[in-house]
Protein backbone atom coordinates (compact mmCIF):
# COMPACT_ATOMS: atom_id res chain seq x y z
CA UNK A 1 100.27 136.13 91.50
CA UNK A 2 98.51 133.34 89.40
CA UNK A 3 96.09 131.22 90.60
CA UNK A 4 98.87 128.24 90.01
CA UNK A 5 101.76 129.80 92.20
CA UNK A 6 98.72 131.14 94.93
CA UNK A 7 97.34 127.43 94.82
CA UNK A 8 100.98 126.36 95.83
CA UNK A 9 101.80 128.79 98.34
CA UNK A 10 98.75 127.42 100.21
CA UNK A 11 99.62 123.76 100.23
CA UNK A 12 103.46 124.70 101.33
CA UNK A 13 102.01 126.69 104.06
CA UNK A 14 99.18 124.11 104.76
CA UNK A 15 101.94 121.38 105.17
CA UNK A 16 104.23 123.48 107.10
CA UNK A 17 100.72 124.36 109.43
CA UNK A 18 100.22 120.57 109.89
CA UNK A 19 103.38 118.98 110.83
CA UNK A 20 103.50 121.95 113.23
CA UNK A 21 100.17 120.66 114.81
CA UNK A 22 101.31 116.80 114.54
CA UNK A 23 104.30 118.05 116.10
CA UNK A 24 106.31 116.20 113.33
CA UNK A 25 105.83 116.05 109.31
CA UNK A 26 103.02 114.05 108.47
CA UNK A 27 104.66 111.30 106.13
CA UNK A 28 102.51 112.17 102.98
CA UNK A 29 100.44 113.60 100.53
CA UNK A 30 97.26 115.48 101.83
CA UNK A 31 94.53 118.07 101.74
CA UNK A 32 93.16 120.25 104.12
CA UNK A 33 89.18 119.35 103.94
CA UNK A 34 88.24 120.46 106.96
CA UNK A 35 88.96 124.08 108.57
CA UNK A 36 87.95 126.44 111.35
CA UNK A 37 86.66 129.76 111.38
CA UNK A 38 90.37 131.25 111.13
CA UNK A 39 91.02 129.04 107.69
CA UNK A 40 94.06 126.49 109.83
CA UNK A 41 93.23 123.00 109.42
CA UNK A 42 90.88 120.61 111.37
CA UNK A 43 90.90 117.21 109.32
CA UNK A 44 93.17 116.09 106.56
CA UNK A 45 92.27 113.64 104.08
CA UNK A 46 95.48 111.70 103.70
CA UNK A 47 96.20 109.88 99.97
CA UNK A 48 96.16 106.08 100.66
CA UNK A 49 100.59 105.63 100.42
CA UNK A 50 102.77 107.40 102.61
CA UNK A 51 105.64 108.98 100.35
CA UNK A 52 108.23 106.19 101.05
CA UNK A 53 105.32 103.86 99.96
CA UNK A 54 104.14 102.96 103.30
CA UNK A 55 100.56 101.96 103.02
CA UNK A 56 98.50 104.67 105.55
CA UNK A 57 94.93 103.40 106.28
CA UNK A 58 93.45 106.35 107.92
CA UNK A 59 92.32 108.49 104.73
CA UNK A 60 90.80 111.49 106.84
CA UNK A 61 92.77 112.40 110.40
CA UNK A 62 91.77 115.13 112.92
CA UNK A 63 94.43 117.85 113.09
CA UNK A 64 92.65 120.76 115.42
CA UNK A 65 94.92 119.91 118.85
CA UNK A 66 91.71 121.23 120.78
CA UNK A 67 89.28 119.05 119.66
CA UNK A 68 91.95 115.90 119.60
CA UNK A 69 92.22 117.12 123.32
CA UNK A 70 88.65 116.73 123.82
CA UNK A 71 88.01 113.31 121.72
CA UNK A 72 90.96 112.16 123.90
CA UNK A 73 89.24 113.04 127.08
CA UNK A 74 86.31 111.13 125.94
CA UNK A 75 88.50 108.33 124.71
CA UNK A 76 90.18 108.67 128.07
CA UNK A 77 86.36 108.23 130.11
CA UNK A 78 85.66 105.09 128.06
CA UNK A 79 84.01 106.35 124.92
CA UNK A 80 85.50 103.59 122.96
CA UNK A 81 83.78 100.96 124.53
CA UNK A 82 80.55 103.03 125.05
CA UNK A 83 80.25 103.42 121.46
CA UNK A 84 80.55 100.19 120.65
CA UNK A 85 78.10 99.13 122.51
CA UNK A 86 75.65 102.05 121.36
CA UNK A 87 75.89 102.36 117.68
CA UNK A 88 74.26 99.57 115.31
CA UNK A 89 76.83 97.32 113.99
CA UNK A 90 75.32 97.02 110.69
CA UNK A 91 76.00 100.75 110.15
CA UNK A 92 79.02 100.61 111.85
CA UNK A 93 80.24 97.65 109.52
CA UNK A 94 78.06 99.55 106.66
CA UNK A 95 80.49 102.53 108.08
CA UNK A 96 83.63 100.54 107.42
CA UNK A 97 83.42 99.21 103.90
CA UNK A 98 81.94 102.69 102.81
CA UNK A 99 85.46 104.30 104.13
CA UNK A 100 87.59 101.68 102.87
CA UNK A 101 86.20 101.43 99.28
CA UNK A 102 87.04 105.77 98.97
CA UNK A 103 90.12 105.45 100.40
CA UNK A 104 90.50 102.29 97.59
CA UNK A 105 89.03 104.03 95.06
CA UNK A 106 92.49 106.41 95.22
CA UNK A 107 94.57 103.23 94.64
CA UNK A 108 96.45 103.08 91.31
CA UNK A 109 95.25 100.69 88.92
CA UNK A 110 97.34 97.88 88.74
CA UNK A 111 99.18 98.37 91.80
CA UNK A 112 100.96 95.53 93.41
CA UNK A 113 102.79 96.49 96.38
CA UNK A 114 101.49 96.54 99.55
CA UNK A 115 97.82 98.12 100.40
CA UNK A 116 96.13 99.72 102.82
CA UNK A 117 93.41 97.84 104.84
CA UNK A 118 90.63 97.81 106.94
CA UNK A 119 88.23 100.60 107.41
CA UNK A 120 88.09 104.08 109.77
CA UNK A 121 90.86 104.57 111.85
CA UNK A 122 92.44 101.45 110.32
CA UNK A 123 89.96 98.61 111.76
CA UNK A 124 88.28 96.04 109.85
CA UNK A 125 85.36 95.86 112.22
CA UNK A 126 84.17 97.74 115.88
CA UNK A 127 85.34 101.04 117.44
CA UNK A 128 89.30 101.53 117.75
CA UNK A 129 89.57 105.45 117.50
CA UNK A 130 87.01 108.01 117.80
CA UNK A 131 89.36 110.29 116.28
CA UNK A 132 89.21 108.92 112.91
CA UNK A 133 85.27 108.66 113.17
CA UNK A 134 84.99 112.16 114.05
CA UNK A 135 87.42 113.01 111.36
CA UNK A 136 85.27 110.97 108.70
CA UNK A 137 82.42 112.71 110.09
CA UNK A 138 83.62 116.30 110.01
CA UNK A 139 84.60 115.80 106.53
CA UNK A 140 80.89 114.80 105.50
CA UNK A 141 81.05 111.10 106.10
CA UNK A 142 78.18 109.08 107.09
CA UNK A 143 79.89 107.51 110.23
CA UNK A 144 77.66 106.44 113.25
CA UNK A 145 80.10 106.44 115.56
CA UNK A 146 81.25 110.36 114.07
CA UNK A 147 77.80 111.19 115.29
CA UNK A 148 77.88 109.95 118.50
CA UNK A 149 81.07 111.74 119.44
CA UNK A 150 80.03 114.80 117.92
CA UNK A 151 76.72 114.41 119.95
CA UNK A 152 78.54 114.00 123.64
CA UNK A 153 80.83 117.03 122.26
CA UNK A 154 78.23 119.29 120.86
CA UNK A 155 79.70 119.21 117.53
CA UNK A 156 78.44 120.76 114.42
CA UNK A 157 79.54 120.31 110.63
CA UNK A 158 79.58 124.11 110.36
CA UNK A 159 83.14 125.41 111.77
């Protein structure tokens, strides 16, 4: 097998793996940047345009259904609003326009249709989904609120 036809028997069976954990096919172009210990797929990082165009803000998007579980459940206990009020908004803000300007940086020169805005998880400023934080985080990002989660969930950037 060459490396080519290897390389694209592992993105057809990394998109088949993911729209089986979404539960439905995830509307674009992506790459697995995050894995566990058995090689399936933790967190995505999503191009910036769905394939019908769509503009999709969230560039990096936690796929491991036990961990979503458990972000939910802290979601769920009022870890949004806790970690708003805990991390530094400068970083947080700092956070923001430092996910926004990679996920920009993908944009086509030129382009003119519709873009994709605001920063993690699709906010311009505060906490809306400690998902995408933890997502941003897992995949090396410098996100404050990433840290806090992965601190109440005992998180490490080693899977």
């Amino acid at each position: 097998m060459t490396p080519e036809n290897e390389a694209a028997q592992t993105a057809e069976a990394d998109v088949a793996a993911v729209a089986l954990l979404l539960g439905r096919d995830p509307g674009g172009v992506f790459a697995v940047v995050v894995r566990d210990e058995e090689g399936g797929p933790m967190v995505i990082a999503n191009e910036p345009f769905l394939r019908d165009g769509t503009p999709m803000p969230t560039r990096y998007w936690l796929v491991d259904p036990q961990l979503r579980v458990r972000v939910g459940r802290l979601e769920a206990a009022g870890g949004v609003r806790e970690a708003a009020a805990q991390v530094d908004e400068t970083a947080l803000a700092d956070a923001h326009r430092r996910y926004a300007a990679e996920r920009d940086a993908l944009i086509p020169a030129g382009w003119n249709g519709p873009r994709p805005n605001g920063g993690v998880g699709g906010t311009r400023q505060g906490v809306k989904c400690l998902h995408a934080h933890v997502a941003w985080w897992l995949a090396g990002g410098e996100d404050p609120v990433g840290v806090w989660v992965a601190q109440r969930l005992e998180l490490s950037r080693e899977a």
